[in-house]
Protein backbone atom coordinates (compact mmCIF):
# COMPACT_ATOMS: atom_id res chain seq x y z
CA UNK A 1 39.74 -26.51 0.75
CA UNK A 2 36.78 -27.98 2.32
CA UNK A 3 35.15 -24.40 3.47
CA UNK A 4 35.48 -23.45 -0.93
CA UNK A 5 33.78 -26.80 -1.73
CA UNK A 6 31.26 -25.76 0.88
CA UNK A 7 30.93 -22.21 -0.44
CA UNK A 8 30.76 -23.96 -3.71
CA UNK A 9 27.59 -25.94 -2.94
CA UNK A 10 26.32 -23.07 -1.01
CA UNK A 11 26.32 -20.75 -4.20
CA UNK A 12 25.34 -23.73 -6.38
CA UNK A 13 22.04 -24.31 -4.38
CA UNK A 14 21.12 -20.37 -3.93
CA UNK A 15 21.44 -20.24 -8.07
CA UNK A 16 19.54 -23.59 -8.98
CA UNK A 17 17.48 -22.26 -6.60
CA UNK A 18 16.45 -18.51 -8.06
CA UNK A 19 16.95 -20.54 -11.63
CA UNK A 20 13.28 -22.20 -10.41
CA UNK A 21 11.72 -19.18 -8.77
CA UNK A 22 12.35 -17.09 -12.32
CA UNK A 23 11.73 -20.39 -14.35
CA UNK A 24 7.98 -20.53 -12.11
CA UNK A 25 7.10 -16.81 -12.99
CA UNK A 26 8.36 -17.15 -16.17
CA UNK A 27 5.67 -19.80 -16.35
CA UNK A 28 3.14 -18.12 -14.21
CA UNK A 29 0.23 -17.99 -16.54
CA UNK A 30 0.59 -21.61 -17.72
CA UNK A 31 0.40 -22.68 -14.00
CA UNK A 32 -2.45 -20.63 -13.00
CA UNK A 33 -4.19 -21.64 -16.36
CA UNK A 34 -3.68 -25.45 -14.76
CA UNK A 35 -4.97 -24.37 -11.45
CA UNK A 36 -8.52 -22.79 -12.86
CA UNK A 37 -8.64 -26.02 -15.56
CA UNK A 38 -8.12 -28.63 -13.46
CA UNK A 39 -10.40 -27.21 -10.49
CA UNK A 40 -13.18 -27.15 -12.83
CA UNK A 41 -13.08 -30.74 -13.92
CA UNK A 42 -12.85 -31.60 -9.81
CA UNK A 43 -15.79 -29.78 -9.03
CA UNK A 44 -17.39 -31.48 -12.73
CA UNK A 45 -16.13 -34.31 -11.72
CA UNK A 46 -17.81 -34.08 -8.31
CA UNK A 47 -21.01 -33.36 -9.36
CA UNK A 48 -21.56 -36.14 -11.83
CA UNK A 49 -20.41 -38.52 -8.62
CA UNK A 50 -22.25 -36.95 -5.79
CA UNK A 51 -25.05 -34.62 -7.55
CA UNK A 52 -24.91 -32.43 -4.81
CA UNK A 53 -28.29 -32.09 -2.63
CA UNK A 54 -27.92 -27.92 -2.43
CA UNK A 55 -26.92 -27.54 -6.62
CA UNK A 56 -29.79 -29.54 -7.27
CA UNK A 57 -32.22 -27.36 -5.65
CA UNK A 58 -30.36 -24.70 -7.49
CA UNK A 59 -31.36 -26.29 -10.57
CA UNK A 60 -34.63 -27.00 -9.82
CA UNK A 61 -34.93 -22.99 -7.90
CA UNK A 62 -33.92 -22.16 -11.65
CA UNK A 63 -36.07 -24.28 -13.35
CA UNK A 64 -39.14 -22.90 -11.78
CA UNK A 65 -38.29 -19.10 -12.01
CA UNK A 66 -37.52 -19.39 -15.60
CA UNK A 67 -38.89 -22.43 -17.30
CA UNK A 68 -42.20 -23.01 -14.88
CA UNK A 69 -40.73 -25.61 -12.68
CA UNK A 70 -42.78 -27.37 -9.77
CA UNK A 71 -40.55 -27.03 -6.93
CA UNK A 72 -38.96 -23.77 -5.15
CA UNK A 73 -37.69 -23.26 -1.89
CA UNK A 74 -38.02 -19.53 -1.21
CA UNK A 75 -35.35 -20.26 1.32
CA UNK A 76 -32.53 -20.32 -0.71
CA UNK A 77 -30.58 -17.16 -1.95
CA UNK A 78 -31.52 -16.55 -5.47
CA UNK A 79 -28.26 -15.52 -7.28
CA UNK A 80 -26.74 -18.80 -8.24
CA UNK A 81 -30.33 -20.21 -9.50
CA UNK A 82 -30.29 -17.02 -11.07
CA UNK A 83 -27.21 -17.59 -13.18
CA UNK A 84 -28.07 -21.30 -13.82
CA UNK A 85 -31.53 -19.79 -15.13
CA UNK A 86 -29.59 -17.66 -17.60
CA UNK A 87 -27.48 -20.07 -18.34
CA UNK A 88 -30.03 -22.99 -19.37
CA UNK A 89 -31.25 -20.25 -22.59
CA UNK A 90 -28.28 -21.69 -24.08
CA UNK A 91 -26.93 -24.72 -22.25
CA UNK A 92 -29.96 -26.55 -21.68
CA UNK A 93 -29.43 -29.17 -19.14
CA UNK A 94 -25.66 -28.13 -18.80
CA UNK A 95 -26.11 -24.99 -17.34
CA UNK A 96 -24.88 -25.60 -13.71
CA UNK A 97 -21.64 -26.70 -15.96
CA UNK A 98 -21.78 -23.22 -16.70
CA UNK A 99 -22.33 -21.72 -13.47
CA UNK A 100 -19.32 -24.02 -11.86
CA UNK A 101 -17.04 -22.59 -14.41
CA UNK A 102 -18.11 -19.13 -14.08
CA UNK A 103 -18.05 -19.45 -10.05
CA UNK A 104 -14.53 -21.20 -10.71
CA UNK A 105 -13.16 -18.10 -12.89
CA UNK A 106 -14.98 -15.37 -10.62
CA UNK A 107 -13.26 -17.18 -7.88
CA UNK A 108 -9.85 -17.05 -9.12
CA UNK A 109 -10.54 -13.36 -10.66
CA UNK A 110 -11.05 -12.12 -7.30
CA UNK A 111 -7.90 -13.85 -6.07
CA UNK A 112 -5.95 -12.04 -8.19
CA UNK A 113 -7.64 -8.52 -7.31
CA UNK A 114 -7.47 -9.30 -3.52
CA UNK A 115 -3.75 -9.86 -4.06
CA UNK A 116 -3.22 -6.51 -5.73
CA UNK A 117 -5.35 -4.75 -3.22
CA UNK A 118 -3.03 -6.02 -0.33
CA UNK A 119 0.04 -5.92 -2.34
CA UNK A 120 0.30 -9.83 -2.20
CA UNK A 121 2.07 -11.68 -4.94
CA UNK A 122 -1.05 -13.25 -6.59
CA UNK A 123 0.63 -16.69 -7.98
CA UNK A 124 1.73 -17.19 -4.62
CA UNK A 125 -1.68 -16.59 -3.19
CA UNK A 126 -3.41 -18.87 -5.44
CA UNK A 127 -0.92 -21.38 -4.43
CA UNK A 128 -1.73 -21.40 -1.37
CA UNK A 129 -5.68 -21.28 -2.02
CA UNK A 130 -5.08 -24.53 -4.19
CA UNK A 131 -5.76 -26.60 -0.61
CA UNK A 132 -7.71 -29.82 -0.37
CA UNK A 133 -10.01 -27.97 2.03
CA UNK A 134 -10.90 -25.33 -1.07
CA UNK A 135 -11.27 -27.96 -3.18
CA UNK A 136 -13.38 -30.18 -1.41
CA UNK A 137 -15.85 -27.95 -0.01
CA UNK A 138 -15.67 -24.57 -2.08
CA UNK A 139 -18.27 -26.36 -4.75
CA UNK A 140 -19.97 -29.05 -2.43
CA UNK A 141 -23.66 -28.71 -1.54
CA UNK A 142 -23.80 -25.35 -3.80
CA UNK A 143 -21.20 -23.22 -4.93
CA UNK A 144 -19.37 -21.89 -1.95
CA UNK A 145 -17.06 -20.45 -4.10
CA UNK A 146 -18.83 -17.23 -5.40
CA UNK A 147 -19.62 -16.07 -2.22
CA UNK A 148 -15.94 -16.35 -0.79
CA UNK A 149 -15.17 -15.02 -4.37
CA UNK A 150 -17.52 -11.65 -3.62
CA UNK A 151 -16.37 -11.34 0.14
CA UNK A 152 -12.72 -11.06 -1.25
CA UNK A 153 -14.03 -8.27 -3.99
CA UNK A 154 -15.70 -6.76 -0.85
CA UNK A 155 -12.52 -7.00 1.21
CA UNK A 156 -10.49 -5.55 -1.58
CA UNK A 157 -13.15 -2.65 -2.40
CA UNK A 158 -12.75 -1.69 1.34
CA UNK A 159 -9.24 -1.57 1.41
CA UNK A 160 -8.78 0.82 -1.93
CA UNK A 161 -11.57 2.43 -0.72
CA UNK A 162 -13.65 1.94 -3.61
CA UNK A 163 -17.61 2.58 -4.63
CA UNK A 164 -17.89 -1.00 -5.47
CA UNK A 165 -18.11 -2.74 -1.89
CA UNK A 166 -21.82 -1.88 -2.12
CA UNK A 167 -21.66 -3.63 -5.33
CA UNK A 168 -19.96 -6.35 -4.42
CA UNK A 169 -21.53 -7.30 -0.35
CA UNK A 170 -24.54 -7.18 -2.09
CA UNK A 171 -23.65 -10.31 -4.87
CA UNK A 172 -21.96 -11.58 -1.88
CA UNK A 173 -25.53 -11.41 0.23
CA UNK A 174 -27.59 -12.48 -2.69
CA UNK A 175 -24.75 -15.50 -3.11
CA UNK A 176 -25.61 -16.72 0.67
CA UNK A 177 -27.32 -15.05 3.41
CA UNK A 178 -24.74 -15.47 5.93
CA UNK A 179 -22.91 -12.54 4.19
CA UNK A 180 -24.85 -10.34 6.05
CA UNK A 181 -22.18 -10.57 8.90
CA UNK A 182 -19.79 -9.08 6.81
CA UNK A 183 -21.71 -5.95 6.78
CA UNK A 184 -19.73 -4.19 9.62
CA UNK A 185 -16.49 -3.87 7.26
CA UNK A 186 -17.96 -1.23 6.07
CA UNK A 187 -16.59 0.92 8.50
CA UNK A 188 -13.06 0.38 7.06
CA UNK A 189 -14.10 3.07 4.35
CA UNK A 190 -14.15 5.54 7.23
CA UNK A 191 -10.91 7.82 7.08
CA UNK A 192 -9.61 10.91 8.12
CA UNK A 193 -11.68 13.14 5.47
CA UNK A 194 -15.29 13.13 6.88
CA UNK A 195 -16.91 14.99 4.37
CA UNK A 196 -15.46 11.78 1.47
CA UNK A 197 -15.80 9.12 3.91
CA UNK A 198 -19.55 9.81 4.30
CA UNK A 199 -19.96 10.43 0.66
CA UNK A 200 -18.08 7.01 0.19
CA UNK A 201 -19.90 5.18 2.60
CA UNK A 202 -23.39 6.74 0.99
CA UNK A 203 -22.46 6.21 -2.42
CA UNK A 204 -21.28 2.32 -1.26
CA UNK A 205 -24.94 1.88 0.91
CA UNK A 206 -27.08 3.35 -2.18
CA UNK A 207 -25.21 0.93 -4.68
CA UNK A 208 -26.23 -2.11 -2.10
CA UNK A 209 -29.45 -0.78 -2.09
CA UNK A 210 -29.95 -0.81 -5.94
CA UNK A 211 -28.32 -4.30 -5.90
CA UNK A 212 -31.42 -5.76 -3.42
CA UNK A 213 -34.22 -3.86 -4.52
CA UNK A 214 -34.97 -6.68 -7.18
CA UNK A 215 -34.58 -8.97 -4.40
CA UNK A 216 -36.91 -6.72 -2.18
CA UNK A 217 -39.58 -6.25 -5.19
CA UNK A 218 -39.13 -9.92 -6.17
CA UNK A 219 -40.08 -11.39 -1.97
CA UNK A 220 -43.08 -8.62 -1.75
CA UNK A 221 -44.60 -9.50 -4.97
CA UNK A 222 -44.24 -13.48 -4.80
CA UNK A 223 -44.60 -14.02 -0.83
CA UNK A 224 -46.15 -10.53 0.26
CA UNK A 225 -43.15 -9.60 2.62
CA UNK A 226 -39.94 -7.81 1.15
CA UNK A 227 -38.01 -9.88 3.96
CA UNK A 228 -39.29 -13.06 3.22
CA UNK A 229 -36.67 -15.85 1.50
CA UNK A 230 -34.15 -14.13 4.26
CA UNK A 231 -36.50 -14.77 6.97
CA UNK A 232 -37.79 -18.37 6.27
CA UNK A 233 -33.67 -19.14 6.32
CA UNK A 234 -33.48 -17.68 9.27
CA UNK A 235 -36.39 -19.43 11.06
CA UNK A 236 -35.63 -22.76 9.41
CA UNK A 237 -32.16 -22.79 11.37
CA UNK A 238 -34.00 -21.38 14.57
CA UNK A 239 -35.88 -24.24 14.54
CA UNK A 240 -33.62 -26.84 14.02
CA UNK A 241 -32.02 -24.92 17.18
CA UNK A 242 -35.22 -24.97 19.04
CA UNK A 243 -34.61 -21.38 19.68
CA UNK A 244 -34.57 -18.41 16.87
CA UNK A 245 -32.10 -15.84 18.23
CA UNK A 246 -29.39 -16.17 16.66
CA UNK A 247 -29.26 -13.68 13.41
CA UNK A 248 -30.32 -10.32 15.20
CA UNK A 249 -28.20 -11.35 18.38
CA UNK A 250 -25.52 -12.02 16.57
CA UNK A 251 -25.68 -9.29 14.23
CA UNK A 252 -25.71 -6.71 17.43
CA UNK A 253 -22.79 -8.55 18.94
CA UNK A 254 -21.31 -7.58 15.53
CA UNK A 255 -22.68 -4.03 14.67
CA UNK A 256 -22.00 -2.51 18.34
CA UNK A 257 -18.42 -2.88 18.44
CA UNK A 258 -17.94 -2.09 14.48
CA UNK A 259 -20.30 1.51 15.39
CA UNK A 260 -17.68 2.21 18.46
CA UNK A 261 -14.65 1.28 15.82
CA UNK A 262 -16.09 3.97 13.14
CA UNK A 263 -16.22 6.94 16.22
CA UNK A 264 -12.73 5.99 17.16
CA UNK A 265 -11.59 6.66 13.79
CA UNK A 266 -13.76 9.59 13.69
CA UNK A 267 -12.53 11.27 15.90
CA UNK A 268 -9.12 10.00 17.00
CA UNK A 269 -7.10 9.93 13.97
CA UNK A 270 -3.78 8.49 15.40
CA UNK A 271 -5.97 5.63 16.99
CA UNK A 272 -5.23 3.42 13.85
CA UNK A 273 -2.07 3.35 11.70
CA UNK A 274 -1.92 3.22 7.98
CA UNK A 275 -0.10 -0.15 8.56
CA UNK A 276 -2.49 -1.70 10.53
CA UNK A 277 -5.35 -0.91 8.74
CA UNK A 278 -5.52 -3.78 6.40
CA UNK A 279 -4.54 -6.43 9.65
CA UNK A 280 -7.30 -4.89 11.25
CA UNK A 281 -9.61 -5.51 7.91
CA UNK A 282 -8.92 -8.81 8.12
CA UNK A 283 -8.83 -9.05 11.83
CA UNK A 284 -12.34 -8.16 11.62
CA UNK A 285 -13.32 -10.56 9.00
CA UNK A 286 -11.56 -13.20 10.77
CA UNK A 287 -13.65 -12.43 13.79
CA UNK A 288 -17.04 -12.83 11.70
CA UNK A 289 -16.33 -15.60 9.94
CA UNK A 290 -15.18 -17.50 13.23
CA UNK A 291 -18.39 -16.12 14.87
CA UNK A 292 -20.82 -17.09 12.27
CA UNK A 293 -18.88 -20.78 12.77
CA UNK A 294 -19.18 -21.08 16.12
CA UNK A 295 -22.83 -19.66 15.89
CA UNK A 296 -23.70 -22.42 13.40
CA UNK A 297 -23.44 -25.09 16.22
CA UNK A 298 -25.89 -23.16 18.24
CA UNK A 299 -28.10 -23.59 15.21
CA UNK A 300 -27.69 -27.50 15.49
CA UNK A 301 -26.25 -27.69 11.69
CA UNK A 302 -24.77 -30.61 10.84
CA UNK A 303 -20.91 -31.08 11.25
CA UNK A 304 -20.81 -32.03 7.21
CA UNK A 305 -22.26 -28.96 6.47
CA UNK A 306 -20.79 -26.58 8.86
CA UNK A 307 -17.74 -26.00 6.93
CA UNK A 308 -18.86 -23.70 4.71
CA UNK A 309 -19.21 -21.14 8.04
CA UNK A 310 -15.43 -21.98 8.11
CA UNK A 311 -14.38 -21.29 4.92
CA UNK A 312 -14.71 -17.63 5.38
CA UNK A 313 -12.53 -17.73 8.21
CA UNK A 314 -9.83 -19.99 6.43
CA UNK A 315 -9.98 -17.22 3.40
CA UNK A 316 -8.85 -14.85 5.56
CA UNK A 317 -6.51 -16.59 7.77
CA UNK A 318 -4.20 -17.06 4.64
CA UNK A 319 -4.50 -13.79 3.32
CA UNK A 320 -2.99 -12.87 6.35
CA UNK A 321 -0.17 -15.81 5.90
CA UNK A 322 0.30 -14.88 2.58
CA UNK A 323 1.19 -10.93 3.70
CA UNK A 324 4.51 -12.73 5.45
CA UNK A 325 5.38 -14.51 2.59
CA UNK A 326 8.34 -14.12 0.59
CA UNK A 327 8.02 -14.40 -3.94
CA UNK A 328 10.59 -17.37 -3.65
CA UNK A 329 8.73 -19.10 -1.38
CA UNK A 330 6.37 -20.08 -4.55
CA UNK A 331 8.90 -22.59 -5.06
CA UNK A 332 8.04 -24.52 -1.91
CA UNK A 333 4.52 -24.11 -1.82
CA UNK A 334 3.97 -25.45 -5.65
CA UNK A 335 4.14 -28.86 -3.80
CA UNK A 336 0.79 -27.67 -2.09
CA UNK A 337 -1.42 -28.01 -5.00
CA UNK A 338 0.25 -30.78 -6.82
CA UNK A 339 -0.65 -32.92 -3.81
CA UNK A 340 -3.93 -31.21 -2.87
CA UNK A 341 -5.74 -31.94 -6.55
CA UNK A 342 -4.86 -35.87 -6.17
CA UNK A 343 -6.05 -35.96 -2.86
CA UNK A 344 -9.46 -33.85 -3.48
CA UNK A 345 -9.89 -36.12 -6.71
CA UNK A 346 -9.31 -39.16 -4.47
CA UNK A 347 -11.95 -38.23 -2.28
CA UNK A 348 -14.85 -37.24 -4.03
CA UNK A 349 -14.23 -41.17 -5.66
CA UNK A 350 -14.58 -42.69 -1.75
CA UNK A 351 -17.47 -40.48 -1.63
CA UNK A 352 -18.96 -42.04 -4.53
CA UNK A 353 -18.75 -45.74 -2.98
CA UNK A 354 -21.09 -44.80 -0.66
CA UNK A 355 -23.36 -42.68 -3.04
CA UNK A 356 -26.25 -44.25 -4.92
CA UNK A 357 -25.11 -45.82 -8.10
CA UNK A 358 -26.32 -44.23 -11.56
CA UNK A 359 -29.27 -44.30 -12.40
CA UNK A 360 -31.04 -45.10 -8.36
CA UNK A 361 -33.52 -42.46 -9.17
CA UNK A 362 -34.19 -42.54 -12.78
CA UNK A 363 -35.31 -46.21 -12.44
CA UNK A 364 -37.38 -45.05 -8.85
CA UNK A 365 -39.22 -43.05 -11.40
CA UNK A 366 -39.92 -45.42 -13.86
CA UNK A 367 -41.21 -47.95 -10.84
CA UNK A 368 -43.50 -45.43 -10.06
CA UNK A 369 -44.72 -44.54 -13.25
CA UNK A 370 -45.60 -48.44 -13.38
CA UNK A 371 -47.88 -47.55 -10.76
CA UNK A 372 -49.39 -44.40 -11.02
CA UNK A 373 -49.79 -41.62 -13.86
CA UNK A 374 -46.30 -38.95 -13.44
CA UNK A 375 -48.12 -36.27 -15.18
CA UNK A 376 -50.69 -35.71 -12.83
CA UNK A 377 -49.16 -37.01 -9.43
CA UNK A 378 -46.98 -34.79 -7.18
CA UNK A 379 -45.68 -37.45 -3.98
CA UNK A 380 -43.83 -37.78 -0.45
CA UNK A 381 -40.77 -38.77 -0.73
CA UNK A 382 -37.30 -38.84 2.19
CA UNK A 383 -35.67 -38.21 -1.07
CA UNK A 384 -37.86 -35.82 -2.82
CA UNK A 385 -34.84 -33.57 -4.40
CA UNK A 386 -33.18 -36.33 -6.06
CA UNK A 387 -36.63 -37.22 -7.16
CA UNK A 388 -38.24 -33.64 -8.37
CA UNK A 389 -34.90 -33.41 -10.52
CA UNK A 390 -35.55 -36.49 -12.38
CA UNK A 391 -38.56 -35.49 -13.41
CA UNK A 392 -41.29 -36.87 -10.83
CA UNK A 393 -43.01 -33.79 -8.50
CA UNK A 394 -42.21 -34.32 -4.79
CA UNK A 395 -42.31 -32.70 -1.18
CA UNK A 396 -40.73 -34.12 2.07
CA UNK A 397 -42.97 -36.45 3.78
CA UNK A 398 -45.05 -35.30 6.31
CA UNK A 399 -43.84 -35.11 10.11
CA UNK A 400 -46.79 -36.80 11.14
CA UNK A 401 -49.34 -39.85 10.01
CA UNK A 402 -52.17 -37.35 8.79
CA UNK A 403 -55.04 -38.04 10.13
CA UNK A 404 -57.45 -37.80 7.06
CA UNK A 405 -55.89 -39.58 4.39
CA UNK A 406 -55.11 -37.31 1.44
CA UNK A 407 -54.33 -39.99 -1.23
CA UNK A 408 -50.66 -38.87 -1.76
CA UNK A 409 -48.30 -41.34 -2.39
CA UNK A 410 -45.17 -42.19 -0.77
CA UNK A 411 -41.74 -42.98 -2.57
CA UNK A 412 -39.86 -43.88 0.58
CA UNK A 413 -36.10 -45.14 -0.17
CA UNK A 414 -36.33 -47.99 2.67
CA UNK A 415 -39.36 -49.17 4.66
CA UNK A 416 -41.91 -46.42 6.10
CA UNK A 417 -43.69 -46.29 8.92
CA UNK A 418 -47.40 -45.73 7.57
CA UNK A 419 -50.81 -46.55 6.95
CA UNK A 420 -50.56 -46.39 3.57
CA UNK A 421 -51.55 -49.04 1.80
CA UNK A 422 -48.27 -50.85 -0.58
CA UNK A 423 -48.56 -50.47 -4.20
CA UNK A 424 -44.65 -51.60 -4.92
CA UNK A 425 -41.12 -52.52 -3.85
CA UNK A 426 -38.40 -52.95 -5.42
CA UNK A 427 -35.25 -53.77 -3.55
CA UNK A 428 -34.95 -50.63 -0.75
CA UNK A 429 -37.74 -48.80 -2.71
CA UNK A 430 -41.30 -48.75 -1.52
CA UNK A 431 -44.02 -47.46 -2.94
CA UNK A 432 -47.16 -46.39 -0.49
CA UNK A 433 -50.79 -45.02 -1.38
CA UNK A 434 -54.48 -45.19 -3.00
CA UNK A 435 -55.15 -45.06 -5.99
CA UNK A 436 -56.04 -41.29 -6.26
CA UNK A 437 -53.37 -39.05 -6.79
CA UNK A 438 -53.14 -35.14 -7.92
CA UNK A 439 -50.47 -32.46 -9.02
CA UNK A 440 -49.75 -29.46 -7.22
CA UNK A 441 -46.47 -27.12 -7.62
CA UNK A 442 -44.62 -27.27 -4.41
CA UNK A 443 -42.84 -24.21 -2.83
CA UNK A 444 -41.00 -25.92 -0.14
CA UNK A 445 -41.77 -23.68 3.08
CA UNK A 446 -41.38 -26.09 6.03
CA UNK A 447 -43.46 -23.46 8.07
CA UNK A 448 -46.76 -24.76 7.07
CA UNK A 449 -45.87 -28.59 7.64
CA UNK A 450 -44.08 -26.85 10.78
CA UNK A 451 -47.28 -25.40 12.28
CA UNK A 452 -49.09 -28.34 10.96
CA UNK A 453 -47.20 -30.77 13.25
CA UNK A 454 -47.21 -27.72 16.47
CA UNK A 455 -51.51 -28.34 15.88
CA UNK A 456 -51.46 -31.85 15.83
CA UNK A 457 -49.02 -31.68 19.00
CA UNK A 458 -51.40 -28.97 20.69
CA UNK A 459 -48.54 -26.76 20.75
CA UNK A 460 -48.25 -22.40 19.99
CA UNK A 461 -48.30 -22.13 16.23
CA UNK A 462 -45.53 -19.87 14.77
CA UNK A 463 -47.34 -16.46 12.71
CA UNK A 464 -46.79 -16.51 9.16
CA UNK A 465 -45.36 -13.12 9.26
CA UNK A 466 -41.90 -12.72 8.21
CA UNK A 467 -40.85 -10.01 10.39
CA UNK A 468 -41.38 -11.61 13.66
CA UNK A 469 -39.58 -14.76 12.36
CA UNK A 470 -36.31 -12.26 12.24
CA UNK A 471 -36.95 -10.04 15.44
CA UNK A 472 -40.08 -10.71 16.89
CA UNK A 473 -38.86 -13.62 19.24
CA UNK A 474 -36.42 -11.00 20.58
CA UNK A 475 -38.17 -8.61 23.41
CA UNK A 476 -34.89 -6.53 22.46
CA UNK A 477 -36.12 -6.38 18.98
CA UNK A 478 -39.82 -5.58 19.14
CA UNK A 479 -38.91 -2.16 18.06
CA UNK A 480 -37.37 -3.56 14.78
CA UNK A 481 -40.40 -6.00 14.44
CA UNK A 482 -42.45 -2.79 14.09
CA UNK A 483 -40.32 -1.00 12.11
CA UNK A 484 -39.92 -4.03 9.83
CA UNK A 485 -43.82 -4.05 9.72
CA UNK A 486 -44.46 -0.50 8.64
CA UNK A 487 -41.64 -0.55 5.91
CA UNK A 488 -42.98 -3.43 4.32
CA UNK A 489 -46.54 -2.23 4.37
CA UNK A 490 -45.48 1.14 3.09
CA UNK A 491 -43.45 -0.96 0.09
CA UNK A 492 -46.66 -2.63 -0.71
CA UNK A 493 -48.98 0.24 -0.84
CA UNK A 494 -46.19 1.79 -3.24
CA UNK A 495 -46.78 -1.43 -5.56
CA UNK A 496 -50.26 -0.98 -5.59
């Protein structure tokens, strides 16, 4: 009697239980429609509490390629501004609300066609995606999310063997820079046909090709070196480092063993199952994204903003969970995100206590215009982004005291240490300068500040040439310095 009650409980359990798996996929679009709607608010929500240093030079990036803007950083990978430029035509001053909802659907879009590509169950993949880690840092300091949302196109291109991983590494590359470690994937499109896997793999590297060459033409015209907003990102890390290595090291630690890979499956065709081809996809990516993570403490990059080298390598680590996972298993794992929104919500508000309140910059900007003419006044600032975005033109301070004074005033957020004479203060802001003041557009390239404070030092300047910032400092990679050289002259000559 006891064993049937048992048995009875036993059965009664296993049905309630496949009653809420079919009752979840019965419901599947309303629950992913909550998933995409309530991550956009977050990462609204975010915004409008932390105004994120990185989207804000997005904005501003976009501002000055389409609406004559004062401030650029050539630095930056040009996509996102891109899309917040096109946006703005007509959103105005909503469109990085546009953008974030765009990266948001992208994002999820590319879920779903990873998950087919890899025979995953896509609700259950987005379930698991819908972490607090996602959350928190797939749309802080820039969107993060459109460039793990073009790896996973890329990753899913590779695996069909497609024409569109071209396509798609380049939007990754042109998303952030870093996706250049990705590259080496490539070799996945290698199979047992030679004569289609080289026509793949051509067709793939002419579509990337087509996909930079407005990003070429765009660095050659503007800063005179097709290379150019790659290379200043490159150096500005090497800096901080104190020793510029790390992109065409790392990228040979990368390249060698994915070149050896791509003769093994040349040429010995039982070296690599079927079934382990896509583990040894993501393997791979695994690898690079934990590489470019490690890498980005050589680089001296601040803990806070090293996760976004980790994210890559989280992305992939739970595709490859996901593979083991069973459909009912949704049932379970719906707990993830229910939990993971309140908690993301909950801190981006403790965030905000420690943010400056609404408003801190608006009023800085009316305290200066107290003092000096806006319209005709570009400044220093320790806060210049937050600044240049409400309205008032401003560079980082200088790394030095000059030693001919300039006239340029200084909106420091707490007391500076300067000659300047003091025009105003207001609580922790202090105003410093003459009473001459002029406007220049600023395209923020720390190499001439750089080289300004090596002179005052008495130390080797750095050559304003592009090429050397990316192999030059290598003696292995003098031969690509040259090569690097001669392309980019012969691209210019072209355009002339």
């Amino acid at each position: 009697m006891k064993h049937y009650k048992k048995s009875g409980l036993k059965d009664t359990i296993k049905s309630a239980y496949s009653a809420a798996v079919r009752f979840v996929y019965r419901w599947r679009t309303v629950l992913v429609a909550s998933y995409l709607t309530t991550s956009i608010i977050l990462f609204f929500f975010q915004f409008n509490l932390l105004t994120n240093w990185d989207m804000l030079v997005r904005i501003l990036n976009a501002n000055y390629l389409f609406h004559g803007g004062y401030y650029f950083e050539p630095a930056r990978a040009v996509l996102e501004s891109f899309l917040i430029g096109v946006f703005s035509f007509f959103m105005g001053n909503y469109a990085v609300y546009g953008f974030m909802a765009l990266s948001t659907v992208v994002f999820f879009l590319s879920a779903w066609r990873l998950s087919a590509a890899f025979g995953l169950d896509s609700l259950l993949f987005l379930t698991v995606l819908m972490n607090p880690y996602v959350l928190l840092y797939g749309m802080s300091n820039g969107s993060e999310l459109l460039i793990l949302a073009f790896l996973m196109l890329y990753v899913a291109a590779i695996k069909t063997k497609s024409y569109l991983a071209g396509l798609f590494f380049g939007l990754a590359f042109m998303s952030k820079y870093y996706a250049v470690y990705f590259l080496p994937l490539m070799v996945f499109l290698v199979e047992r046909d030679v004569i289609q896997s080289i026509k793949r793999l051509g067709i793939n590297l002419l579509t990337l090709f087509a996909v930079l060459l407005p990003y070429f033409v765009f660095n050659l015209v503007y800063f005179g070196n097709l290379l150019y907003g790659l290379a200043l990102s490159y150096l500005n890390n090497g800096i901080e480092a104190g020793s510029p290595q790390f992109l065409s090291a790392g990228f040979i630690e990368l390249a060698v063993p994915a070149v050896i890979l791509a003769g093994a499956l040349l040429f010995r065709r039982k070296l690599v199952l079927p079934r382990l081809r896509p583990a040894l996809i993501l393997s791979v990516a695994f690898a690079a994204s934990i590489y470019l993570y490690y890498a980005s403490g050589a680089l001296s990059i601040p803990a806070s903003n090293a996760y976004r080298f980790f994210l890559p390598a989280m992305l992939f680590s739970l595709i490859s969970v996901s593979m083991f996972l069973e459909k009912k298993t949704v049932v379970w794992l719906i707990v993830l995100p229910l939990v993971s929104f309140p908690i993301a919500f909950l801190a981006v508000s403790s965030q905000a206590q420690t943010a400056p309140l609404p408003g801190y910059f608006s009023n800085a900007v009316s305290d200066f215009a107290s003092v000096y003419n806006t319209t005709n006044c570009t400044v220093y600032s320790n806060d210049w982004v937050e600044l240049d975005y409400y309205g008032l033109p401003a560079v980082a301070g200088p790394r030095y005291e000059p030693t001919v004074y300039n006239g340029t005033p200084i909106v420091s957020f707490g007391e500076a240490n300067t000659t300047y004479p003091l025009r105003f203060r207001a609580g922790n802001l202090y105003i410093y300068g003459g009473a001459y003041c002029r406007f220049y557009k600023v395209q923020s390239s720390f190499i001439s500040s750089e080289n300004a404070y090596l002179a005052y030092t008495n130390q080797t300047l750095i050559p304003e040439d592009p090429c050397f910032w990316l192999f030059g400092m290598s003696p292995k990679l003098q031969w690509a310095d040259s090569s690097c050289d001669y392309v980019n002259g012969a691209a210019a000559a072209i355009l002339r």
